[in-house]
Protein backbone atom coordinates (compact mmCIF):
# COMPACT_ATOMS: atom_id res chain seq x y z
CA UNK A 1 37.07 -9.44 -19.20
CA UNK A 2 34.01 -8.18 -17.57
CA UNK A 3 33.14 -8.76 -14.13
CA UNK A 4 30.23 -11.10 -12.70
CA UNK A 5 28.67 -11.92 -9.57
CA UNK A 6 26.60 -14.33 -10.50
CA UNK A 7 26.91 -17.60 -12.37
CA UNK A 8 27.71 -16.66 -15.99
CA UNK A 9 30.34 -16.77 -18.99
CA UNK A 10 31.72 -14.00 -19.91
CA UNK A 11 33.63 -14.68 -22.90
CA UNK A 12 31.95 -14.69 -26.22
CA UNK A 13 29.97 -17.78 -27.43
CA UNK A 14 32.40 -18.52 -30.02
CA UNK A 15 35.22 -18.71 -27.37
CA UNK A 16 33.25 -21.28 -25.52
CA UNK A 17 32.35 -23.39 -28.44
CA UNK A 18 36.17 -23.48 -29.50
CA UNK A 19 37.66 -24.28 -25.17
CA UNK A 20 34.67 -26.92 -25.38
CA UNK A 21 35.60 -28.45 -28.50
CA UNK A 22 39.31 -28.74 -27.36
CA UNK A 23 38.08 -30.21 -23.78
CA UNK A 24 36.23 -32.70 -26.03
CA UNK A 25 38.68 -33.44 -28.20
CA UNK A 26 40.98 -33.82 -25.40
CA UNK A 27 39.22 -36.12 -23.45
CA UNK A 28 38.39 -38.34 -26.42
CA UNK A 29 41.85 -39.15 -26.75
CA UNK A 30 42.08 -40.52 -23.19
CA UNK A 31 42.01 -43.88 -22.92
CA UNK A 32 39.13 -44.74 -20.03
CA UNK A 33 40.47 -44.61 -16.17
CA UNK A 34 40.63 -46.15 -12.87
CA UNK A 35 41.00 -49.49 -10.87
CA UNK A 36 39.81 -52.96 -10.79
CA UNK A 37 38.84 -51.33 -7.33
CA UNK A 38 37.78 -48.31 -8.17
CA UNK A 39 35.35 -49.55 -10.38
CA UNK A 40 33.24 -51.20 -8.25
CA UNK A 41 32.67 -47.72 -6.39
CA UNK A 42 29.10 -46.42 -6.58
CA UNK A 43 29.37 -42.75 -8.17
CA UNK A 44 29.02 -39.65 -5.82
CA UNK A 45 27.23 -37.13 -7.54
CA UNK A 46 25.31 -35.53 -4.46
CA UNK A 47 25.22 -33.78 -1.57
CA UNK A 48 24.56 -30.45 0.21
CA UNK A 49 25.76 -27.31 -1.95
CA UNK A 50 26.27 -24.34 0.62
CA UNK A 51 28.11 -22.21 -2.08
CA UNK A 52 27.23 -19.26 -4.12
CA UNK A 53 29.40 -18.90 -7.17
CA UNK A 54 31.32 -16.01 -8.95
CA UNK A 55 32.72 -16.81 -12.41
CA UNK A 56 35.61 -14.78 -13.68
CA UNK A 57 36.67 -13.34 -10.55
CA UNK A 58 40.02 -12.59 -10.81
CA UNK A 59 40.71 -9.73 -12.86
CA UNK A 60 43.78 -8.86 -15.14
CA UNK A 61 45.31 -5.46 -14.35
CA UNK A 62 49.25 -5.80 -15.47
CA UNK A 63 48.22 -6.78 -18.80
CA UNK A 64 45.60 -6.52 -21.27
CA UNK A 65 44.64 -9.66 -22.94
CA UNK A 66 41.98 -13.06 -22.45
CA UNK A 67 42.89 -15.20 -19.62
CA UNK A 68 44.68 -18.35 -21.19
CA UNK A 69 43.41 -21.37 -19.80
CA UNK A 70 44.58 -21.98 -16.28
CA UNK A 71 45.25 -25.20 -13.74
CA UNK A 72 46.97 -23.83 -10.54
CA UNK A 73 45.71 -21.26 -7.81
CA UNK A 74 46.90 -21.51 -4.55
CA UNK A 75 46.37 -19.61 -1.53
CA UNK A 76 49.39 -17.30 -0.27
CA UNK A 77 50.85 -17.31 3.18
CA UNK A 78 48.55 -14.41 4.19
CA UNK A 79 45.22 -16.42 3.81
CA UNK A 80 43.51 -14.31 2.07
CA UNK A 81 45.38 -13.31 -1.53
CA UNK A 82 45.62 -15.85 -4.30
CA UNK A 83 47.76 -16.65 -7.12
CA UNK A 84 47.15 -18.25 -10.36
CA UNK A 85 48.82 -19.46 -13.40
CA UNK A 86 47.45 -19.22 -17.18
CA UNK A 87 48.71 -20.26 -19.91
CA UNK A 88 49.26 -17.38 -22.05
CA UNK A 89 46.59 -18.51 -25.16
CA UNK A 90 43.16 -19.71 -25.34
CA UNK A 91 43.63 -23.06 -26.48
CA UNK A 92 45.61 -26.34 -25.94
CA UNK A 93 48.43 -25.09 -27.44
CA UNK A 94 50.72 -23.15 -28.00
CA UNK A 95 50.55 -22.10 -24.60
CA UNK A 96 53.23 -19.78 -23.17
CA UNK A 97 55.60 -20.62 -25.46
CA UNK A 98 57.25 -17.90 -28.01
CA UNK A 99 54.65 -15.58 -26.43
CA UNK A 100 55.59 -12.31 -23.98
CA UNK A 101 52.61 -12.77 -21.65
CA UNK A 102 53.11 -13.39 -17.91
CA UNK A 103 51.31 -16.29 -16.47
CA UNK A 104 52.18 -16.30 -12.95
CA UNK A 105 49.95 -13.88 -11.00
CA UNK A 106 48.86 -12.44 -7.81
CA UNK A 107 45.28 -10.95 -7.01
CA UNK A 108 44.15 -9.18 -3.46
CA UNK A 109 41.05 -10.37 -1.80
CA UNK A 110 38.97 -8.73 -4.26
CA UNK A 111 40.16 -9.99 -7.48
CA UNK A 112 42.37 -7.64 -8.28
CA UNK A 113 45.87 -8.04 -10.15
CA UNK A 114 48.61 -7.01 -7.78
CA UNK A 115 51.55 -8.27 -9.91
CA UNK A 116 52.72 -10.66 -12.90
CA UNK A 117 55.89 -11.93 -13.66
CA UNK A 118 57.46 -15.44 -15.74
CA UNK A 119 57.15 -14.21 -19.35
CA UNK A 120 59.14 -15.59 -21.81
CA UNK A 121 60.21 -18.86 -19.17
CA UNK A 122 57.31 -21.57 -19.53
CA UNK A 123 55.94 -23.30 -22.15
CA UNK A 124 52.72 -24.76 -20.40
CA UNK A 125 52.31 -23.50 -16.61
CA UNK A 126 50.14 -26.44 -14.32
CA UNK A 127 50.72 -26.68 -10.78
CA UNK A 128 51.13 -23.84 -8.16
CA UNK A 129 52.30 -23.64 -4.23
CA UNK A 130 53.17 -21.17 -1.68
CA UNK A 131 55.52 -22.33 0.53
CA UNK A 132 55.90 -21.21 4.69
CA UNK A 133 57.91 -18.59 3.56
CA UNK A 134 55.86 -16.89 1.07
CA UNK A 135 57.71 -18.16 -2.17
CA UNK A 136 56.39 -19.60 -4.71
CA UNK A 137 56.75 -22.38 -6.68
CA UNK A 138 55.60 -23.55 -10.60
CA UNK A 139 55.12 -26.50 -12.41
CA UNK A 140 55.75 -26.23 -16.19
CA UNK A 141 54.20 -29.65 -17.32
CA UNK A 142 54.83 -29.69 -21.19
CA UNK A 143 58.42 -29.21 -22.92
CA UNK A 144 58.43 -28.41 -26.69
CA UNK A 145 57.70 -30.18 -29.82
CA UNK A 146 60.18 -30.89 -32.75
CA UNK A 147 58.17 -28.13 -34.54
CA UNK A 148 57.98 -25.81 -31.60
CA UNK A 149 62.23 -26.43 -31.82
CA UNK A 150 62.45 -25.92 -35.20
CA UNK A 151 60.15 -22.59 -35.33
CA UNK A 152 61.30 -21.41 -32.05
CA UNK A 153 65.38 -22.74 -31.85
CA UNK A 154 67.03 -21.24 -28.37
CA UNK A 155 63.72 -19.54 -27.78
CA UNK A 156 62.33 -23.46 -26.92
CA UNK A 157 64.43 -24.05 -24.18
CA UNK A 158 62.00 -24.51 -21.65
CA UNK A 159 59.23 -26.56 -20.10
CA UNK A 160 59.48 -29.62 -18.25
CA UNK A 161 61.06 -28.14 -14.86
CA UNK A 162 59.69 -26.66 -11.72
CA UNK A 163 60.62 -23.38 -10.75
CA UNK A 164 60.99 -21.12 -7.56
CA UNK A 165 60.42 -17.90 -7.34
CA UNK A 166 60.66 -14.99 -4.78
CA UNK A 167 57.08 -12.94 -3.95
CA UNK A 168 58.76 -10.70 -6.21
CA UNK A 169 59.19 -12.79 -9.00
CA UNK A 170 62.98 -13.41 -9.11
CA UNK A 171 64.19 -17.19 -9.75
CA UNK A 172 65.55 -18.67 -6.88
CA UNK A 173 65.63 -22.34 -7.95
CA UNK A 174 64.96 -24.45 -11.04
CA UNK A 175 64.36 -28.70 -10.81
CA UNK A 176 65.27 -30.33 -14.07
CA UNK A 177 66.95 -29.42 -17.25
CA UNK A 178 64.56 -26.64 -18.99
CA UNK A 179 62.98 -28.39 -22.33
CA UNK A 180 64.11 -31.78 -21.75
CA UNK A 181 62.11 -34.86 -19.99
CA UNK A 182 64.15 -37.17 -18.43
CA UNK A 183 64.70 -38.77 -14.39
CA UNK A 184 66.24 -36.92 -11.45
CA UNK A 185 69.06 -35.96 -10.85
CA UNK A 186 69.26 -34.21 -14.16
CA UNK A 187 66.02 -33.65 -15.61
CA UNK A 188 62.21 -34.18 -14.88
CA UNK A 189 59.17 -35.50 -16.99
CA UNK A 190 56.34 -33.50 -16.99
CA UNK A 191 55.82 -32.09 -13.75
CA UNK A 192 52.34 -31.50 -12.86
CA UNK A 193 52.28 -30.04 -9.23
CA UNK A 194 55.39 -29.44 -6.47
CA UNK A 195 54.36 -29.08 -2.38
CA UNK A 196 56.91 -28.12 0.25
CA UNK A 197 57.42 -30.25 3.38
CA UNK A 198 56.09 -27.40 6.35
CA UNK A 199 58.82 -29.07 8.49
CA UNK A 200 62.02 -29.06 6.92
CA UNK A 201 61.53 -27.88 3.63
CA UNK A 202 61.97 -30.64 1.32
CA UNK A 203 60.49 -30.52 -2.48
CA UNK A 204 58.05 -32.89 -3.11
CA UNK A 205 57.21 -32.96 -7.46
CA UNK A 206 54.47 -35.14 -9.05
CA UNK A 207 55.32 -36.49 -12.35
CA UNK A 208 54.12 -36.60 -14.95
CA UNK A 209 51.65 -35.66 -17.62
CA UNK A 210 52.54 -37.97 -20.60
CA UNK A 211 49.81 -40.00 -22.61
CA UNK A 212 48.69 -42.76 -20.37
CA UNK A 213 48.93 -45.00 -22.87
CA UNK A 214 52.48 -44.54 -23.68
CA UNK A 215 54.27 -47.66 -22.79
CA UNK A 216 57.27 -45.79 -21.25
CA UNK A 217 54.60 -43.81 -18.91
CA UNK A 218 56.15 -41.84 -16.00
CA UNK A 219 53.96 -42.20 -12.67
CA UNK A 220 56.42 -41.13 -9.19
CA UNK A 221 56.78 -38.46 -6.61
CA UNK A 222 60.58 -37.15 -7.20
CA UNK A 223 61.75 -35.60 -3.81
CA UNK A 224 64.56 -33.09 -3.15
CA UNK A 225 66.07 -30.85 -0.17
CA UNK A 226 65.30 -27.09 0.40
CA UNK A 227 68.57 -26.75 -1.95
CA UNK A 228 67.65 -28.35 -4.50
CA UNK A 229 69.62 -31.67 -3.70
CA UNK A 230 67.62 -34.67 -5.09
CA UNK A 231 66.92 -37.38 -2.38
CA UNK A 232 64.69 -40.04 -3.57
CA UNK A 233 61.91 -40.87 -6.01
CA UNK A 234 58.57 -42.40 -4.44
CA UNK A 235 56.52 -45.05 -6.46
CA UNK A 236 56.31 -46.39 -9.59
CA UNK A 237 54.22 -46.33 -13.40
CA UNK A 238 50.37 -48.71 -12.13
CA UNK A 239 47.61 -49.31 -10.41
CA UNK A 240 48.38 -50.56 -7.29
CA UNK A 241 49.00 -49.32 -3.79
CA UNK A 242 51.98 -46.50 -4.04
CA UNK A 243 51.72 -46.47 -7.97
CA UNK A 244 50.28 -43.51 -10.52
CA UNK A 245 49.06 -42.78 -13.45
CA UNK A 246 49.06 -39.37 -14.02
CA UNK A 247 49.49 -38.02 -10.24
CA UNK A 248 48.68 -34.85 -11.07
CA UNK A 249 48.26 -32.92 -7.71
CA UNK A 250 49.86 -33.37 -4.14
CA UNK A 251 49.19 -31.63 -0.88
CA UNK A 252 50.32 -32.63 2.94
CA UNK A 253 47.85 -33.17 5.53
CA UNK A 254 47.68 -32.09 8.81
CA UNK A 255 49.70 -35.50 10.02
CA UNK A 256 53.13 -34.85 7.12
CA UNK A 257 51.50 -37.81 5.18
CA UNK A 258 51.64 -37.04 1.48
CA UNK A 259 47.97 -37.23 -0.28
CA UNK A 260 47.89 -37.45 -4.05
CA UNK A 261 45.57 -37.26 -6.18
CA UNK A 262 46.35 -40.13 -8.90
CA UNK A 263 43.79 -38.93 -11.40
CA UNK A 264 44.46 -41.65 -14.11
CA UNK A 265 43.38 -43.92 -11.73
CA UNK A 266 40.30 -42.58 -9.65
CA UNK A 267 41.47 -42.30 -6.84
CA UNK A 268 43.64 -40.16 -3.89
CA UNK A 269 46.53 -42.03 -2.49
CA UNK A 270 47.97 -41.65 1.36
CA UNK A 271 51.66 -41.91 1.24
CA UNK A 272 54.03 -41.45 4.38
CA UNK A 273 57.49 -38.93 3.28
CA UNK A 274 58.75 -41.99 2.49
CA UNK A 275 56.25 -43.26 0.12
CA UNK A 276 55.04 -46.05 2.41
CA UNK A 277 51.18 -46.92 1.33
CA UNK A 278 48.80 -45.91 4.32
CA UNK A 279 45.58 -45.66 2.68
CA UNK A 280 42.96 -45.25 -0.73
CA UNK A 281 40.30 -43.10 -1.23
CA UNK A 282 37.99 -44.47 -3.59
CA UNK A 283 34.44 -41.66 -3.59
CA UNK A 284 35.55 -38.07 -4.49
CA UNK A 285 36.14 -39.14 -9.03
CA UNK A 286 38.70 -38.46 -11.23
CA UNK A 287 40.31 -35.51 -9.14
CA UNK A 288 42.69 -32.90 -11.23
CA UNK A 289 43.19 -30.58 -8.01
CA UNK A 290 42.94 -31.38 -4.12
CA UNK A 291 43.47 -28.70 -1.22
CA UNK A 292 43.37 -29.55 2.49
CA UNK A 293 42.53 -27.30 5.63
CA UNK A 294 43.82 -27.83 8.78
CA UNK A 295 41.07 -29.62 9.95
CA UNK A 296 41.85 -32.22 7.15
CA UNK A 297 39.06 -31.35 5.60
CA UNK A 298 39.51 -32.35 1.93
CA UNK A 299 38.30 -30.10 -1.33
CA UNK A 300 38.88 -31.69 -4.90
CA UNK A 301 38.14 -30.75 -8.61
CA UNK A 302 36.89 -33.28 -11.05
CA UNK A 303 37.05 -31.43 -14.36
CA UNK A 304 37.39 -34.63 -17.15
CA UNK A 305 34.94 -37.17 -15.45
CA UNK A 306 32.81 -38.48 -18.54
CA UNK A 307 31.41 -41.61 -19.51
CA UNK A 308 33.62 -42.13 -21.37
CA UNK A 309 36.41 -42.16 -19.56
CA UNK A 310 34.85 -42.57 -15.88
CA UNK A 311 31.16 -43.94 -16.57
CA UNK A 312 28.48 -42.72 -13.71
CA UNK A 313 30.44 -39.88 -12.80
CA UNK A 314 29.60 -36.55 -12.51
CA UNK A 315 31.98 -33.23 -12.88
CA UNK A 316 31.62 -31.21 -9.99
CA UNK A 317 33.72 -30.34 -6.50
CA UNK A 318 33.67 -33.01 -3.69
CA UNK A 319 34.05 -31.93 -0.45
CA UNK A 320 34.92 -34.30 2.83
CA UNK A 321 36.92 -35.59 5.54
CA UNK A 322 40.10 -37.06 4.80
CA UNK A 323 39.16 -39.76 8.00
CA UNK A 324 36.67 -41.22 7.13
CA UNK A 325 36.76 -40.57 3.25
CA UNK A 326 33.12 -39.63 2.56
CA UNK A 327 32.03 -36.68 0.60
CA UNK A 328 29.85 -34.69 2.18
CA UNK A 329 29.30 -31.64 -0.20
CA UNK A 330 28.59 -31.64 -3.75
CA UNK A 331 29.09 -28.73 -6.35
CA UNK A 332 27.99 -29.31 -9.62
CA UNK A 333 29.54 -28.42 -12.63
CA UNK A 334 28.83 -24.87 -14.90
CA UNK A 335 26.42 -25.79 -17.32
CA UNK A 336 27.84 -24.21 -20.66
CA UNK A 337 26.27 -24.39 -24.12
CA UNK A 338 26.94 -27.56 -26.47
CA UNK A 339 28.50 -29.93 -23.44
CA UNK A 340 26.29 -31.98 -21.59
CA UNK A 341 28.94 -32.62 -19.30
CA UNK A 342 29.26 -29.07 -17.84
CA UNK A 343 32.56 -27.57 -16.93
CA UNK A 344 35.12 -27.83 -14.17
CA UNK A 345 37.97 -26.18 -13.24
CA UNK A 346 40.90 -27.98 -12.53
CA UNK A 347 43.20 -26.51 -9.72
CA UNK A 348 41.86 -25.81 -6.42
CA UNK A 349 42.43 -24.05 -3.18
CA UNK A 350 40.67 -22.99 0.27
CA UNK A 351 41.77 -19.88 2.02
CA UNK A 352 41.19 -19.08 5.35
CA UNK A 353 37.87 -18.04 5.95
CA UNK A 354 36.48 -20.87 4.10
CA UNK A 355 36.51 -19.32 0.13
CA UNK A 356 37.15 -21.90 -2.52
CA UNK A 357 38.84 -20.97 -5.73
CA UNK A 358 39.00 -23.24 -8.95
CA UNK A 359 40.96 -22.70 -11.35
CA UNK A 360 39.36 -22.84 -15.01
CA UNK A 361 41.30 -25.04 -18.11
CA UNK A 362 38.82 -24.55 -20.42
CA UNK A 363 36.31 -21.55 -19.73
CA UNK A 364 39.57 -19.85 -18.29
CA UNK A 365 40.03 -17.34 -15.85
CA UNK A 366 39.60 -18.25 -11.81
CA UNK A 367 35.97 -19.38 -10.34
CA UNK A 368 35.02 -18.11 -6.52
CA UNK A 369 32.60 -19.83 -4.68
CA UNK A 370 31.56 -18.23 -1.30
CA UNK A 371 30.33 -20.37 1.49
CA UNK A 372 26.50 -19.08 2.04
């Protein structure tokens, strides 16, 4: 994938047209979002923009194939590389799954691969964290089909789990039972993002990613110790305060209060460890990622806002203070051919001199954007 440092897309037009055309599709079949509250909230689609953007910064050196399309980047415990996680294939499906690709990555500073490692373990890789020691940990959010079973047999056995690795890339820990969705102790549904408690370790998973309109809907924050032990499970399938639909990333802030972003519904959530309800946050859309610096400033992604599903909303990043809740910076969306809508990536993280990296579901690959 060629290099660009400047706002661009540098896969073929006929690539974009089909990652478009499955976003579309995609968000079609959501049913429309948010709150009885959250509907009364005036859209935020402006504010200052102090960011210059690079698409398709991080560059592929352990392998040589497309970026698959990608949700998690995070930020490792140096502050200045990043890792990612693709998902093997272009589209939707089949993701990682029967495939020999690695989708769990590392780049220096400059965009550079410095290692790969997870082939032939995930079937659809989502969230990604770095925990105080370096490690690093990965959500696998889908679990096989009957016909991936059938077609695949032993070589199915996975998704659905969160797993642990080693800087190196050797499995230290797997939560759930690998290809089947179920409740905690023994299994997990869906996982879409896991954060580490900076204190004592704890495992903090957001499920899940099933159809919102399934009536047996999964919407908690499953919690287990640094070994793996499950503890508790925190909320419940809803709209009100402490429940989820689709929670589909989770970070701490600089108090140990848990802040979710509860994308079904429109809105980031402010949970104690406990899952005690502190407060809402109704202005930065229908957020897929959320990071936090340690000034509790917050950065989010909105990559499926449409009006369809979340009328008077814009795509874009939204940028503010997790105080007082107002945005304060605006990015817009990439305007790409035959989608009004633009394009947003999903995942997001901040590194520590002030660099914010997306990373892309449907143009693919991870976006920079440099603080001018």
């Amino acid at each position: 994938m060629a290099y660009s440092r400047h706002v661009t897309i540098s896969t073929t037009a006929l690539l974009v047209t089909f990652a478009l055309g499955l976003q579309t599709s995609h968000v079609q079949a959501q049913a429309r979002g948010g709150t009885p509250q959250t509907d009364k909230v005036t859209p935020v689609n402006a504010g200052a923009n102090p960011y210059r953007v690079i698409r398709d910064w991080a560059q592929f050196t352990t392998e040589s194939r497309p970026w698959g399309g990608s949700n998690g980047v995070a930020v490792d415990k140096d502050g200045k590389t990043i890792w990612a996680v693709d998902r093997c294939s272009p589209g939707a499906s089949p993701g990682c799954l029967g495939t020999t690709a690695n989708p769990v990555h590392h780049f220096d500073e400059n965009g550079k691969e410095i290692k790969s490692f997870g082939s032939g373990m995930f079937v659809w890789p989502h969230g990604i964290h770095v925990d105080r020691d370096g490690n690093v940990w990965v959500a696998d959010s889908r679990a096989p089909t009957d016909e991936e079973r059938q077609k695949l047999g032993a070589n199915a056995n996975h998704g659905s789990v969160v797993i642990k690795f080693s800087p190196d890339g050797k499995v230290l820990m797997t939560l759930g039972k690998p290809g089947v969705k179920g409740n905690p102790p023994d299994a997990l549904t869906e996982p879409t993002d896991v954060v580490t408690d900076p204190g004592n370790g704890d495992v903090y998973v957001a499920e899940s990613h099933t159809d919102v309109t399934d009536p047996a809907l999964v919407g908690r924050i499953s919690v287990f110790d640094k070994n793996g032990r499950f503890l508790r499970s925190l909320g419940k399938t809803g709209t009100g305060p402490g429940e989820f639909r689709t929670p589909h990333a989770i970070e701490f802030n600089s108090q140990g209060q848990l802040v979710i972003a509860d994308r079904h519904n429109h809105r980031i959530q402010v949970l104690t460890k406990d899952g005690k309800f502190i407060r809402e946050l109704d202005d930065f859309g229908r957020i897929s990622g959320l990071a936090i610096d340690r000034n509790d400033v917050i950065y989010t992604a909105d990559s499926e806002s449409t009006e369809r599903v979340h009328p008077g909303w814009r795509r874009g990043i939204r940028i503010g203070s997790l105080k007082d809740g107002k945005v304060t910076i605006f990015v817009p969306p990439h305007m790409v051919p035959n989608n009004a809508d633009g394009a947003m990536g999903e995942g997001i993280a901040i590194d520590a001199a002030g660099n914010i990296y997306t990373a892309e579901a449907n143009l693919r690959g991870v976006t920079k954007y440099v603080k001018n």
